[in-house]
Structures are given as C-alpha cells and as structure tokens.
N, C-alpha and C. Protein backbone atom coordinates (compact mmCIF):
# COMPACT_ATOMS: atom_id res chain seq x y z
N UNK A 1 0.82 -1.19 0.00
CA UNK A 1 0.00 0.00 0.00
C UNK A 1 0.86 1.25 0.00
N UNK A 2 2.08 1.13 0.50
CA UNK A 2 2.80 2.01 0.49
C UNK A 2 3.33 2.69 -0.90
N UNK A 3 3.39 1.86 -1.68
CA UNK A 3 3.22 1.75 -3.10
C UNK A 3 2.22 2.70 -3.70
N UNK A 4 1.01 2.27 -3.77
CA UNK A 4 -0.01 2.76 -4.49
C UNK A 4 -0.54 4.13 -3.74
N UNK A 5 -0.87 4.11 -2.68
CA UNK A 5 -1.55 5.26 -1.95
C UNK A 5 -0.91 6.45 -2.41
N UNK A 6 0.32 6.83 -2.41
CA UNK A 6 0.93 7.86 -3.11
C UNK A 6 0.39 8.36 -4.63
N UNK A 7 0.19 7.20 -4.87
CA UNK A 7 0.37 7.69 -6.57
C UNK A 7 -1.61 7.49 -6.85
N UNK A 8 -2.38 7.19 -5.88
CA UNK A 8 -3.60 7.61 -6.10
C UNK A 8 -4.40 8.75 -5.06
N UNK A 9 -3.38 9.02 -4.44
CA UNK A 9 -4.33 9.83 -3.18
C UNK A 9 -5.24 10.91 -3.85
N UNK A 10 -4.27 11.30 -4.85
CA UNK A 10 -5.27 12.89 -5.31
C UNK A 10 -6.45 12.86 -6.54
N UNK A 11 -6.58 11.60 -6.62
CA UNK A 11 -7.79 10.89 -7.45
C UNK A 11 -8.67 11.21 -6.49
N UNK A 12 -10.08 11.90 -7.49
CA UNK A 12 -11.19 12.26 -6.80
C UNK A 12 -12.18 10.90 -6.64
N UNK A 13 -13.27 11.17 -6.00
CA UNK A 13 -13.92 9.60 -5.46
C UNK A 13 -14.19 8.80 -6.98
N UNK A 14 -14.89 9.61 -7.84
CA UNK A 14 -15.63 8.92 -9.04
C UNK A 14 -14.33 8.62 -9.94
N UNK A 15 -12.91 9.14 -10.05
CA UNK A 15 -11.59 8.08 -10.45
C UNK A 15 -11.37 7.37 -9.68
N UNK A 16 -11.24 7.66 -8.19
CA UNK A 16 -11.10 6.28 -7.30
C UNK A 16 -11.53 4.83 -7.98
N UNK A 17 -12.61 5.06 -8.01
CA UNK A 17 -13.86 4.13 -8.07
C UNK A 17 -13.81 3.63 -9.77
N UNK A 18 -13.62 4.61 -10.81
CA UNK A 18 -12.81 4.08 -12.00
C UNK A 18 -11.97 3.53 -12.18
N UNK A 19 -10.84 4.03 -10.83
CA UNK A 19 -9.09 3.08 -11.33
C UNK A 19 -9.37 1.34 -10.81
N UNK A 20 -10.19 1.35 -9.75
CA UNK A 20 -10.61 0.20 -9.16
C UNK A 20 -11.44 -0.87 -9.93
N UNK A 21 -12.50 -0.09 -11.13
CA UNK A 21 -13.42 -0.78 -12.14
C UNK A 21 -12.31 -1.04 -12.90
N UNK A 22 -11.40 -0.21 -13.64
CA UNK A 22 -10.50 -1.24 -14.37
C UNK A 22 -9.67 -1.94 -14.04
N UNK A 23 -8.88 -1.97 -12.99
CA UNK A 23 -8.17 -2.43 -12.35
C UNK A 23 -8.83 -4.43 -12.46
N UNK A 24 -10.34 -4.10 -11.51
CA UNK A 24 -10.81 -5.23 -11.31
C UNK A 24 -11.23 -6.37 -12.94
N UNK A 25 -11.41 -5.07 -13.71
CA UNK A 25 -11.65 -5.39 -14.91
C UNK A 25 -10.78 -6.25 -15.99
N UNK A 26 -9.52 -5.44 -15.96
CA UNK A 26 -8.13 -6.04 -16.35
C UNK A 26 -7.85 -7.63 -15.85
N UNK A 27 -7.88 -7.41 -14.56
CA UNK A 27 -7.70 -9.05 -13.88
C UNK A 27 -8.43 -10.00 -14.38
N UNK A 28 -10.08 -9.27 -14.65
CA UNK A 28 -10.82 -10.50 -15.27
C UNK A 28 -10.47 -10.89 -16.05
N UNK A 29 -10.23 -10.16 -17.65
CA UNK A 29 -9.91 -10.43 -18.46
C UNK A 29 -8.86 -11.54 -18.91
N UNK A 30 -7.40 -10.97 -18.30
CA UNK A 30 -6.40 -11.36 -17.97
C UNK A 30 -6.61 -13.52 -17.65
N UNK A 31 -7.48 -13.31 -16.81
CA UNK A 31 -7.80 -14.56 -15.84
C UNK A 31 -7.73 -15.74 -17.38
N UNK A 32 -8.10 -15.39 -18.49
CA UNK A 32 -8.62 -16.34 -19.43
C UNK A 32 -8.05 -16.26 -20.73
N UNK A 33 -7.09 -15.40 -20.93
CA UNK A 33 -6.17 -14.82 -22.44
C UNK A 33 -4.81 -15.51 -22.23
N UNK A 34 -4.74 -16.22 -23.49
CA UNK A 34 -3.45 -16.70 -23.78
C UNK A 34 -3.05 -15.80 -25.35
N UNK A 35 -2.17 -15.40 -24.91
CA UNK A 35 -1.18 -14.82 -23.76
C UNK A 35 -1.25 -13.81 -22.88
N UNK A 36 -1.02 -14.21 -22.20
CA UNK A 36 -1.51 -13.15 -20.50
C UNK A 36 -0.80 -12.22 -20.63
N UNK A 37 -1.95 -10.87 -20.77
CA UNK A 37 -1.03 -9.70 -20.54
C UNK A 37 0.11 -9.66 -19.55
N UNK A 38 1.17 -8.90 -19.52
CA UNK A 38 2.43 -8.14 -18.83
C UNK A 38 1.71 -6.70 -18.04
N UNK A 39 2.54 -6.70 -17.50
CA UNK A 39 2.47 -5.33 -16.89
C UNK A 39 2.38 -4.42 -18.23
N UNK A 40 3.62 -3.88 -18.63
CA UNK A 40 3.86 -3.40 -19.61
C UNK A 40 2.37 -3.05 -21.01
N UNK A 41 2.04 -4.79 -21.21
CA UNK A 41 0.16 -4.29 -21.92
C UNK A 41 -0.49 -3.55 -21.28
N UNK A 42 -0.58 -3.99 -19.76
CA UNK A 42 -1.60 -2.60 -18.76
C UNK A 42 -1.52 -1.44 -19.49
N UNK A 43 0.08 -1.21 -18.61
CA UNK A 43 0.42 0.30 -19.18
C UNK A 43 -0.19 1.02 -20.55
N UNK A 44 0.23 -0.23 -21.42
CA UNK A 44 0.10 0.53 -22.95
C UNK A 44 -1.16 0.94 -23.00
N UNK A 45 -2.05 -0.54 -22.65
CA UNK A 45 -3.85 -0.35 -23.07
C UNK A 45 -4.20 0.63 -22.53
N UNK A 46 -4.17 1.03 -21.18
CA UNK A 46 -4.40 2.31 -20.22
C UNK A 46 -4.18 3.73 -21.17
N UNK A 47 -2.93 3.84 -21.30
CA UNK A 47 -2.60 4.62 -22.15
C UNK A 47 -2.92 5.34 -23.53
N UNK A 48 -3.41 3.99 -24.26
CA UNK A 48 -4.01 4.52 -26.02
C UNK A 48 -5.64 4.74 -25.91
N UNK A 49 -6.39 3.95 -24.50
CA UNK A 49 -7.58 4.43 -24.38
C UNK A 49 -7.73 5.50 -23.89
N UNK A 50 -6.46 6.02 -22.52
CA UNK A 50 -6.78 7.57 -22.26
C UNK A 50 -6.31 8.66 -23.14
N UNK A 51 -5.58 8.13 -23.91
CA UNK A 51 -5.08 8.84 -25.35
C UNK A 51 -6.58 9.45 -25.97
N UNK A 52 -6.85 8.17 -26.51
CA UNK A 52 -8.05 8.39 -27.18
C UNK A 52 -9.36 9.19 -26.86
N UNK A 53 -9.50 9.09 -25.40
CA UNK A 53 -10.32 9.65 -25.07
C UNK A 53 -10.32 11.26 -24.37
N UNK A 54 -8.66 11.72 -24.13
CA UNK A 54 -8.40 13.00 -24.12
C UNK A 54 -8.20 13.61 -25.82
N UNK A 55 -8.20 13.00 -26.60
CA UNK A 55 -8.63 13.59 -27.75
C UNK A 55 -10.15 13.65 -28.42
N UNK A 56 -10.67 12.88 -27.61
CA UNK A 56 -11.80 12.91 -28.33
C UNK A 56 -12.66 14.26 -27.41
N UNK A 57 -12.28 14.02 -26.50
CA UNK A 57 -12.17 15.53 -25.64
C UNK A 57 -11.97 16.89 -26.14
N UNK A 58 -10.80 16.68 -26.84
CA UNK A 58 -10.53 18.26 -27.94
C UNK A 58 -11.54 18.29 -28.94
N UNK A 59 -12.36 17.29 -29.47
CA UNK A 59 -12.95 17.48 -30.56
C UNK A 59 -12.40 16.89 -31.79
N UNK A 60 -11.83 15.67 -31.90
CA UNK A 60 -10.89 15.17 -32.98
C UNK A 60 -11.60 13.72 -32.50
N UNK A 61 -12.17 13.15 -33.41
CA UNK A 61 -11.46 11.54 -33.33
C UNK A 61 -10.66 10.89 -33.84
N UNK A 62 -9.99 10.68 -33.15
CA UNK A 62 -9.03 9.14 -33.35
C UNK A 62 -8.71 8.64 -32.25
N UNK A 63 -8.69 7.10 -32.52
CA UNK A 63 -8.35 6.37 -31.77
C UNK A 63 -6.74 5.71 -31.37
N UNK A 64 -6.15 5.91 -30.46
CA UNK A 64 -4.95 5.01 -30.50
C UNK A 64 -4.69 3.61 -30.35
N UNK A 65 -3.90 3.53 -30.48
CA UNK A 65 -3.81 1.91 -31.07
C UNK A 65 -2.15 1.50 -29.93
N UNK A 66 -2.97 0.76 -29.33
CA UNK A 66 -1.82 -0.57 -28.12
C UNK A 66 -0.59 -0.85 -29.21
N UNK A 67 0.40 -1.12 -28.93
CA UNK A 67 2.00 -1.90 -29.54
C UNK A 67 1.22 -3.45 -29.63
N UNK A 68 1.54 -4.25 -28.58
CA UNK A 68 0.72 -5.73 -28.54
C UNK A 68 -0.48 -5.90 -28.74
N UNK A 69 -0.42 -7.51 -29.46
CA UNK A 69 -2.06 -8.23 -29.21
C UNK A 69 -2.51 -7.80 -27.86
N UNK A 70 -1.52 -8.73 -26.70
CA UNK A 70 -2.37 -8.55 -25.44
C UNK A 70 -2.89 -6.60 -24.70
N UNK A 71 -2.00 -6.52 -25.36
CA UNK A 71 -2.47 -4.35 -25.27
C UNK A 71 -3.46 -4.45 -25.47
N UNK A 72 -3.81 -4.77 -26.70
CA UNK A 72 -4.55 -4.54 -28.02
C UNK A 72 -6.09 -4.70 -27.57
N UNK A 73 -5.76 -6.17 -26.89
CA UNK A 73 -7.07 -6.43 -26.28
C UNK A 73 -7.70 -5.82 -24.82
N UNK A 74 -6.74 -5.69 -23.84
CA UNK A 74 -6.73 -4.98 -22.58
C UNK A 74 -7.68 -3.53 -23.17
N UNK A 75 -7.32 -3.14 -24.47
CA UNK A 75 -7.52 -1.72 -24.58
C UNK A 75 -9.22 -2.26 -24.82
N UNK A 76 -9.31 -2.92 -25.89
CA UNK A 76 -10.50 -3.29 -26.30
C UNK A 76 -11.31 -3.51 -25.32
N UNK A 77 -10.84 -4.20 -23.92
CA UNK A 77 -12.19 -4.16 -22.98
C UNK A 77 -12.37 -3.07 -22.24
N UNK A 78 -10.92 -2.28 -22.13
CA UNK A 78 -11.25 -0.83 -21.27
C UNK A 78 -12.51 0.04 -21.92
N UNK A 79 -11.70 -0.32 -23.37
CA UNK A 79 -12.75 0.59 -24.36
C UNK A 79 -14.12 0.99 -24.72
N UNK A 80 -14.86 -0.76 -24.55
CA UNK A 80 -15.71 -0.70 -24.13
C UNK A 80 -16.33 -0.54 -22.86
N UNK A 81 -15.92 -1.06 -21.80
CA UNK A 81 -16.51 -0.41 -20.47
C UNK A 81 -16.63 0.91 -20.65
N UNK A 82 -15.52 1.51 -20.85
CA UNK A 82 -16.02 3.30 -20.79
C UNK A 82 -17.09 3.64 -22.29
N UNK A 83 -17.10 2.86 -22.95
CA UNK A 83 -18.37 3.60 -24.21
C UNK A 83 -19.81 2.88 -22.93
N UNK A 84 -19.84 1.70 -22.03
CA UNK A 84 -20.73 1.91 -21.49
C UNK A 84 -21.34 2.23 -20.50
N UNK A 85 -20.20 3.25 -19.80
CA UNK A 85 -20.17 3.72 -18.73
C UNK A 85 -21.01 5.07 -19.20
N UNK A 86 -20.17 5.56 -20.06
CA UNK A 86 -20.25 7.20 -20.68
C UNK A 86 -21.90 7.10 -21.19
N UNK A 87 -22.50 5.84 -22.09
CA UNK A 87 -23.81 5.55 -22.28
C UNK A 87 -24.29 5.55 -21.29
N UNK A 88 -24.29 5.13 -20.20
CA UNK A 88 -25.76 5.03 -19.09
C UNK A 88 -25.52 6.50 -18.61
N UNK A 89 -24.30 7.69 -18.35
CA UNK A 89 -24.40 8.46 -17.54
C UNK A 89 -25.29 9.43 -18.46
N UNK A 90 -25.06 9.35 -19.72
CA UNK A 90 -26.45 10.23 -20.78
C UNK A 90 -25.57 11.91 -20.69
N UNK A 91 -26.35 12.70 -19.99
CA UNK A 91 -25.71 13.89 -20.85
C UNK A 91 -24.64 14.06 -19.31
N UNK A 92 -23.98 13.51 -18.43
CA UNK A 92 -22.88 13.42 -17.75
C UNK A 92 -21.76 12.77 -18.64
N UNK A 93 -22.03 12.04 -19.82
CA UNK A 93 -20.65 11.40 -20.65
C UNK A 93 -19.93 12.17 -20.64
N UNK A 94 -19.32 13.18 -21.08
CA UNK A 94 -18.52 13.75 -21.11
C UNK A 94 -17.42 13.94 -19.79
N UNK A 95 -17.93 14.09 -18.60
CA UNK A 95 -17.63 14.00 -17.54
C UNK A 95 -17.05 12.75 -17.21
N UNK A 96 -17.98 12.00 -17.09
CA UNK A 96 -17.48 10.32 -17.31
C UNK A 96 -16.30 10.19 -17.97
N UNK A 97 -15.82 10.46 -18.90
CA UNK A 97 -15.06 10.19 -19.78
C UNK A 97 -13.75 10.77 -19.52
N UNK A 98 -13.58 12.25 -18.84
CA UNK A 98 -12.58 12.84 -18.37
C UNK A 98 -12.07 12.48 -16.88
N UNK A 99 -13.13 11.45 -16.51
CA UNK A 99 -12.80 10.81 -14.90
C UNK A 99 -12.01 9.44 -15.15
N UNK A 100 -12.63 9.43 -16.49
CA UNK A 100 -11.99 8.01 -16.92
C UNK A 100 -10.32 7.91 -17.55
N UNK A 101 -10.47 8.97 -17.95
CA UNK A 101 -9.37 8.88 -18.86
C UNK A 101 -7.97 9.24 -17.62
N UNK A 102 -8.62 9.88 -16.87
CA UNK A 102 -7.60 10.73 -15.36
C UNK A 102 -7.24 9.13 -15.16
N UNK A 103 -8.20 8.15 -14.67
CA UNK A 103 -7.98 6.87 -14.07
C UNK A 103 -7.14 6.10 -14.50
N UNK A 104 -7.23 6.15 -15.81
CA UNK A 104 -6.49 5.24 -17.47
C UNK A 104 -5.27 5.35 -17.17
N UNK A 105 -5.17 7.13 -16.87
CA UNK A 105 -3.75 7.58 -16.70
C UNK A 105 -3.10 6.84 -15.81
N UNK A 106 -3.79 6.99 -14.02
CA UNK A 106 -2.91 6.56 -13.03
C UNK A 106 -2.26 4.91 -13.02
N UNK A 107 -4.10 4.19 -13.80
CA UNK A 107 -3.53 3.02 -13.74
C UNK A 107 -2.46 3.07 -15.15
N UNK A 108 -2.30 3.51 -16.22
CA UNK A 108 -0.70 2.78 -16.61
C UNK A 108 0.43 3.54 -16.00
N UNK A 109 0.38 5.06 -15.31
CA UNK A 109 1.66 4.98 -14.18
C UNK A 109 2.04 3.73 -13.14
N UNK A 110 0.68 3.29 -12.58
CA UNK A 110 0.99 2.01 -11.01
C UNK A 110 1.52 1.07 -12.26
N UNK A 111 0.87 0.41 -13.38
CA UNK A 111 1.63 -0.41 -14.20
C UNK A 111 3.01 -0.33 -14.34
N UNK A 112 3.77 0.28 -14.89
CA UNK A 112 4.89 1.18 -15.56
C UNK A 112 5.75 1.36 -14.32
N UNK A 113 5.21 1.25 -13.06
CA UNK A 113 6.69 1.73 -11.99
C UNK A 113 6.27 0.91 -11.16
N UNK A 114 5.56 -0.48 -11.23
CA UNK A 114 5.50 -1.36 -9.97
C UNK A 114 6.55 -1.91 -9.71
N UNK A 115 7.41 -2.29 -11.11
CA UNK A 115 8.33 -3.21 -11.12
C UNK A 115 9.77 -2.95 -10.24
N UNK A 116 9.64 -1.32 -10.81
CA UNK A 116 11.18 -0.45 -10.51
C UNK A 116 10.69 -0.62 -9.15
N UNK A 117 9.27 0.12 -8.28
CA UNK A 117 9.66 0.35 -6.52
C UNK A 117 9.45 -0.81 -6.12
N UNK A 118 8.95 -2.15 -6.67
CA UNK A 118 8.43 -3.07 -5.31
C UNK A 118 9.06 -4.29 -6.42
N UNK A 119 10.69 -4.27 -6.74
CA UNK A 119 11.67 -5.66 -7.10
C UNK A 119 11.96 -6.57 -6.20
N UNK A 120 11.12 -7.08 -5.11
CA UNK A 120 10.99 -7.81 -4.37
C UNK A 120 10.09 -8.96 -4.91
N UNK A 121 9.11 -9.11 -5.78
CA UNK A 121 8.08 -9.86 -6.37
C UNK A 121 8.78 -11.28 -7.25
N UNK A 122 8.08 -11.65 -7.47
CA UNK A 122 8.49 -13.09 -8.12
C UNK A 122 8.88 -12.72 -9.66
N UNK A 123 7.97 -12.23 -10.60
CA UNK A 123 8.18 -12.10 -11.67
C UNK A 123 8.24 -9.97 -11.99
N UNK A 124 9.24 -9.56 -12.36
CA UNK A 124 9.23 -8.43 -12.72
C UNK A 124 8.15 -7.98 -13.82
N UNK A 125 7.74 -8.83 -14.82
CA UNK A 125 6.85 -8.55 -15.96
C UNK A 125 5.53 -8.48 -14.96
N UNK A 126 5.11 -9.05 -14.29
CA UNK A 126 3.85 -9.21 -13.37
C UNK A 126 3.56 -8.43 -12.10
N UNK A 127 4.76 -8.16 -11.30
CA UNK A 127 4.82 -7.22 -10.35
C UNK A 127 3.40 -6.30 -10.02
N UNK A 128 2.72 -5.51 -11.85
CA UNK A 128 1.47 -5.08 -10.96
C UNK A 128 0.36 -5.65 -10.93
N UNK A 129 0.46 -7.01 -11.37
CA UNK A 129 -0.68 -8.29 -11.33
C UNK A 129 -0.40 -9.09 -10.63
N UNK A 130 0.17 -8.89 -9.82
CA UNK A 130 0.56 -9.59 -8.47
C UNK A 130 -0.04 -8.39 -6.97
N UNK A 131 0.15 -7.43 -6.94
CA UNK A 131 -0.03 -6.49 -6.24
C UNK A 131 -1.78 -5.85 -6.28
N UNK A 132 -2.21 -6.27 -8.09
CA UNK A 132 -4.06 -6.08 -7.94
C UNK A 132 -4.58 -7.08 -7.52
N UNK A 133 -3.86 -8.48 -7.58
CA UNK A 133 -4.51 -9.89 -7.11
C UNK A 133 -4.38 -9.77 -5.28
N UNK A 134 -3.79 -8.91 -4.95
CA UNK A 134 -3.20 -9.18 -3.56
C UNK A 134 -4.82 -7.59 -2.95
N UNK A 135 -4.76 -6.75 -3.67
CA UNK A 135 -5.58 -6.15 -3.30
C UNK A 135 -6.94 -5.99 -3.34
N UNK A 136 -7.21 -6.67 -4.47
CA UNK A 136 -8.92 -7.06 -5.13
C UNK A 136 -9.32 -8.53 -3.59
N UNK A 137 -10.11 -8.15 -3.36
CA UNK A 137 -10.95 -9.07 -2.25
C UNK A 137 -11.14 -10.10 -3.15
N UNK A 138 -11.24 -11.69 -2.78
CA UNK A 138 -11.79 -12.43 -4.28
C UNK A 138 -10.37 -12.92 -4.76
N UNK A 139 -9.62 -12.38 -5.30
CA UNK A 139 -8.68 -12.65 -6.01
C UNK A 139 -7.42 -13.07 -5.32
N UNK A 140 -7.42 -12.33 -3.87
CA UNK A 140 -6.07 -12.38 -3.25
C UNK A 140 -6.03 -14.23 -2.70
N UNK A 141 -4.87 -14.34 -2.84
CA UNK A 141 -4.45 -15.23 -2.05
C UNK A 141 -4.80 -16.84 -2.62
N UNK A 142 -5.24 -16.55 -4.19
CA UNK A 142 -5.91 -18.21 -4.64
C UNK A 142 -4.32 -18.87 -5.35
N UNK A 143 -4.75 -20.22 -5.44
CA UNK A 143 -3.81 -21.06 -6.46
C UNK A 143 -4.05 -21.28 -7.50
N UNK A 144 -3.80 -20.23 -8.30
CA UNK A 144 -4.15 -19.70 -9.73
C UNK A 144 -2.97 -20.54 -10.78
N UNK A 145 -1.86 -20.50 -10.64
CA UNK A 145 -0.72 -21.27 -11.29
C UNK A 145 -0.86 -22.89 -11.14
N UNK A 146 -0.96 -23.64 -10.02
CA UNK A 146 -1.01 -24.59 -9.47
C UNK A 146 -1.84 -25.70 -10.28
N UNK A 147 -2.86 -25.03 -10.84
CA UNK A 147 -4.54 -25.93 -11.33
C UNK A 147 -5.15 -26.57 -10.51
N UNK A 148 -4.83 -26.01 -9.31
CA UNK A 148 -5.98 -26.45 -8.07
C UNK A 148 -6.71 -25.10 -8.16
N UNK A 149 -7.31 -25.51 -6.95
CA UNK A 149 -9.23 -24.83 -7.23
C UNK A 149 -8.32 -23.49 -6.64
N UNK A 150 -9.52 -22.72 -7.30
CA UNK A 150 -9.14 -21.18 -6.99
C UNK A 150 -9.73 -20.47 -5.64
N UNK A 151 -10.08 -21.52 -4.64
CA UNK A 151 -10.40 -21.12 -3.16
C UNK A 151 -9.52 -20.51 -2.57
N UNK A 152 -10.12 -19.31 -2.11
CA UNK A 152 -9.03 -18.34 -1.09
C UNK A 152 -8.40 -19.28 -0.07
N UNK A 153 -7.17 -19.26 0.04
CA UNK A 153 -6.62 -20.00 1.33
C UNK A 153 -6.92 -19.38 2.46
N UNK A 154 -7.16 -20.23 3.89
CA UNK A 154 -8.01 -19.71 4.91
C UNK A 154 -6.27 -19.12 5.67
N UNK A 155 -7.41 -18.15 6.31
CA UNK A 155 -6.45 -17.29 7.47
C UNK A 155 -5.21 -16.92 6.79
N UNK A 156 -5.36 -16.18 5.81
CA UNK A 156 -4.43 -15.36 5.45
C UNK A 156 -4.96 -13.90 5.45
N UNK A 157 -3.90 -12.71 5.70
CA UNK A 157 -4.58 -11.59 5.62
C UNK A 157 -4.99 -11.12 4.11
N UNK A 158 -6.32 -10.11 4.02
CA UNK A 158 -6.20 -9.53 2.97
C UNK A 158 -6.39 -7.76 3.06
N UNK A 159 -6.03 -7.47 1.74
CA UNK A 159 -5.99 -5.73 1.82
C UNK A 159 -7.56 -5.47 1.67
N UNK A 160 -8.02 -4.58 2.06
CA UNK A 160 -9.66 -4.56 1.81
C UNK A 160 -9.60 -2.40 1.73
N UNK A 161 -9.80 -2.26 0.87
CA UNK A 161 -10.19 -0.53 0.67
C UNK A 161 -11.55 0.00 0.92
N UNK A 162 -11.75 0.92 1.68
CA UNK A 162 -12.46 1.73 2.24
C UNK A 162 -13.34 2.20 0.76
C-alpha cells in the first residue's frame, strides 16, 4: 500500500472508483487470455484508451492503437466499459469520460513503476498483477498457477479498501 496510496491519493472519489473498475476489470480479463497480458500491456492499453479519449475531448477523433495483441485487447475491454459507462451516464458522458481517462492515466503509471519500486516480487513482468490480485478481495491469495481450485486460502490476511 505504500506503493499505491501515493500515486492515487489525489484521485477524486468517481476516479477512485474508476481506477478500481478497471483495475478489477483487467484481472478478469487477464484470468482467461493466452497470452496473458504483462504489466507493460496494462500500461500501454491504459494509455491509447486515455489517449483516445483525451482527444476525443478536444474534438478530434481518433483512436490510438496498443504496440501488442495482449495491449490490443486490454484496450478493447477498457474501451468498451467506458463507451458503457459514458452511455448510461447520458448527458454526464462527457464528464465520465474525463474521470476516466484521469484513471487510465494513473492506472498505466501504477503499471509502468511497480516493477522499478516493489523488485521484491516473483516475476518483474507481473509485479502489478501480483499487487491487484493481492488487493482485489476475491482474487487475493488463490492457487491460480497450481490448477488447483481457486479457493481463497483460509487465514491469510487480505488488503480490503475503504
């Protein structure tokens, strides 16, 4: 936590609550793609969707486009969550969209520098998919590698956010 709290404190509640929807979002995804995104895809996908969507902000469309497949796709589900986020909020989209894109941002910074502050982790490419599995309730603490069942192991601690 020492990690992240820094680099999200000044996220307002409704990015809070965005960096956390993709965050949780990414993992899903992730859970079932061969080849499993890297840190590094985070970053990118984060990146060409908040790209995209601070330009579409100026009044221009275009879209940016991920380096990798696994980007490629990370971006594709961010992409859509926020076209249906920005749809239900109706004439708040716009708003939506600039909360989103703030979020896009932080999460490919936590992507992009998990590796450098917290080189203590098992795999450097994974470092910040190791650190959302440890913080997402649900996710922390299963035997995901192993091909045993994905039951939380008992009496271990977990991180739980306010």
């Amino acid at each position: 936590m020492g990690f992240l709290l820094p680099r999200i404190s000044d996220l307002t509640e409704m990015q809070y609550r965005l960096f956390l929807y993709f965050q949780a979002l990414v993992l899903r995804h992730a859970k079932g793609t061969i080849p499993a995104p890297l840190d590094a895809d985070v970053a990118d996908a984060g990146a060409s969707v908040a790209a995209t969507l601070e330009t579409a902000g100026k009044g221009i469309i275009y879209e940016h486009q991920a380096q990798s497949l696994p980007a490629q796709r990370v971006a594709a589900e961010l992409g859509r969550a926020v076209a249906d986020l920005a749809q239900q909020a109706g004439a708040q989209a716009s708003r939506v969209e600039r909360d989103a894109a703030a979020a896009l941002r932080r999460l490919e910074r936590v992507a992009r520098e998990a590796a450098k502050e917290m080189p203590d982790e098992t795999s450097p490419a994974m470092t910040w998919f190791a650190l959302a599995r440890r913080m997402m309730c649900g996710d922390a603490n299963t035997k995901e590698d192993s091909g045993e069942s994905s039951a939380p192991i008992p009496d271990t601690p977990r991180i739980v956010l306010p």
